[in-house]
Protein backbone atom coordinates (compact mmCIF):
# COMPACT_ATOMS: atom_id res chain seq x y z
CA UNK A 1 0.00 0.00 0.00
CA UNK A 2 2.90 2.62 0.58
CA UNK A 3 4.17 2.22 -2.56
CA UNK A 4 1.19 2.43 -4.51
CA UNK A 5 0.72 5.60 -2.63
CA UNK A 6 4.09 7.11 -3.57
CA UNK A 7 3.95 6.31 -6.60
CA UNK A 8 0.76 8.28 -6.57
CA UNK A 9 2.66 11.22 -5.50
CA UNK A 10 2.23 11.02 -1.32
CA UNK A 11 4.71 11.32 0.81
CA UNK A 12 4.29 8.85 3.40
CA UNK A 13 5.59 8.56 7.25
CA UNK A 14 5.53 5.20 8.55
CA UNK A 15 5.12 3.92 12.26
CA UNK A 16 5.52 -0.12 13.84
CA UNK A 17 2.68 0.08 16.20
CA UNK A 18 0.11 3.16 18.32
CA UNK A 19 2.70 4.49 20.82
CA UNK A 20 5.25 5.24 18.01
CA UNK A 21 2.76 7.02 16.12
CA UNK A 22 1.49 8.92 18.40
CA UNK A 23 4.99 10.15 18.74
CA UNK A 24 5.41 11.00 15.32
CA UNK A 25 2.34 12.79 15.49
CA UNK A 26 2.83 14.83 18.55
CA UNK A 27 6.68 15.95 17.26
CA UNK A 28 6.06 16.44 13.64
CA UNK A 29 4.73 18.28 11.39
CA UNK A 30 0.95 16.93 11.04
CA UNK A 31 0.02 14.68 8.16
CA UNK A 32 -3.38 15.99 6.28
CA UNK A 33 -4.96 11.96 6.80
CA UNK A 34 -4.32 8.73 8.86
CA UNK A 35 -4.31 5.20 7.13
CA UNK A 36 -4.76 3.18 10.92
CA UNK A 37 -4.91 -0.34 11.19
CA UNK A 38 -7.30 -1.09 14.16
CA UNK A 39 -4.92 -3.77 15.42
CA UNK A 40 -1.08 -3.13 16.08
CA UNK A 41 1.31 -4.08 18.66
CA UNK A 42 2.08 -2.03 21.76
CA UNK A 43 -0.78 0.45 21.03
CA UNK A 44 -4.06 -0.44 19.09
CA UNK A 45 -5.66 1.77 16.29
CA UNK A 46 -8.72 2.05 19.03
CA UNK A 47 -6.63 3.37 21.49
CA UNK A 48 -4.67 5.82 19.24
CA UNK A 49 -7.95 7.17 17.77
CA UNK A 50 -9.26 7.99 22.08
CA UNK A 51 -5.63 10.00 22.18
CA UNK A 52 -5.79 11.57 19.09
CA UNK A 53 -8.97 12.81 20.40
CA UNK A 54 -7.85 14.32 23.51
CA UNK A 55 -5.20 16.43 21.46
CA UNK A 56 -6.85 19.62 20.08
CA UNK A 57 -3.84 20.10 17.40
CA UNK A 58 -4.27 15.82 16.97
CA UNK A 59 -7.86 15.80 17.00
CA UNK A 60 -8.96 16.98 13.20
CA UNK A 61 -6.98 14.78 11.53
CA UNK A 62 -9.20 12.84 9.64
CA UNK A 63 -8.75 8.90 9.80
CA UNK A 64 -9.18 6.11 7.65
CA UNK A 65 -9.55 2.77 9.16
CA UNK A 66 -8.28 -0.23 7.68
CA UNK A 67 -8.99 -4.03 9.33
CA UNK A 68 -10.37 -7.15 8.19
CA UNK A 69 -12.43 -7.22 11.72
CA UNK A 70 -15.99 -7.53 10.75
CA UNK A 71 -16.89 -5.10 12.55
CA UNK A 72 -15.33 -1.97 11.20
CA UNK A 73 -17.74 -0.12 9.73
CA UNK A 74 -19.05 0.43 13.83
CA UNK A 75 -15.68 0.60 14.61
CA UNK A 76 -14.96 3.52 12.04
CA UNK A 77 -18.44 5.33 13.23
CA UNK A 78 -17.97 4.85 17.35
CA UNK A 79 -14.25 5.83 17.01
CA UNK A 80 -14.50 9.35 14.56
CA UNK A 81 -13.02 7.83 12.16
CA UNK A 82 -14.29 9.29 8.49
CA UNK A 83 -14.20 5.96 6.72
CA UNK A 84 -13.72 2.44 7.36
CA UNK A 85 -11.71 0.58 4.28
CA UNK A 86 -11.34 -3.47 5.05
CA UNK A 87 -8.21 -5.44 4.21
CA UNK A 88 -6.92 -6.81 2.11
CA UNK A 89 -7.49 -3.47 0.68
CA UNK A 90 -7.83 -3.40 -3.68
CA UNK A 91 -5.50 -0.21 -4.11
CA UNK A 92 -8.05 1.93 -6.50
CA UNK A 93 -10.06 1.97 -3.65
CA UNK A 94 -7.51 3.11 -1.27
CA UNK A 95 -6.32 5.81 -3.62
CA UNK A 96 -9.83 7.12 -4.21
CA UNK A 97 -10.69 7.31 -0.35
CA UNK A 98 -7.11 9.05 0.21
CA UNK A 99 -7.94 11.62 -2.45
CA UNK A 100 -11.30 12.17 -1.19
CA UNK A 101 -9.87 13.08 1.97
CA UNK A 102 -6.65 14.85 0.99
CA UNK A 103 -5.82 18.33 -0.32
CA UNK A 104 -2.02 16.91 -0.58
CA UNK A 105 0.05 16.25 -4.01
CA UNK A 106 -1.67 13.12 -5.40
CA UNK A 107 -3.81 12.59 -8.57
């Protein structure tokens, strides 16, 4: 999926699980959209999304959700997120929901 979004013209920043993104987030400069996957080590996409939150400069950041849990369309809707996008994900969908939320370089 990173790739296919470079070569789509995104730059991307990268993070191993929640705690290290949230990191990332609170020392750089902020990204204009969030791929999250609901479930990663150390620090889930759940718990991310309730600290994001609490972070006025964090908090409109719009998120895009990606799991294979059935569940994520609730998920997406109870946690703020602005769309839900199950995995595997088929890249032309992924690229259309990142340039639907993005005012970035991109097609």
């Amino acid at each position: 999926m990173g790739e296919a979004l470079q070569i789509a013209g995104y730059e991307l920043v990268t993070a191993r699980n929640g705690v290290e993104a949230l990191a990332q987030l609170q020392q750089g400069p902020l990204p204009a959209l969030i791929l999250l996957d609901l479930n990663m080590p150390v620090m889930g996409g759940a718990e991310l999304m309730r600290q994001q939150q609490k972070q006025p400069r964090l908090a409109q950041i719009p998120v895009i959700l990606l799991s294979a849990e059935h569940n994520l369309v609730d998920a997406a809707r109870s946690l703020g997120a602005v769309e839900g996008l199950r995995k595997p994900a088929e890249l032309g969908s992924l690229l259309a929901l990142v340039k639907r939320h993005t005012s970035v370089l991109g097609p």
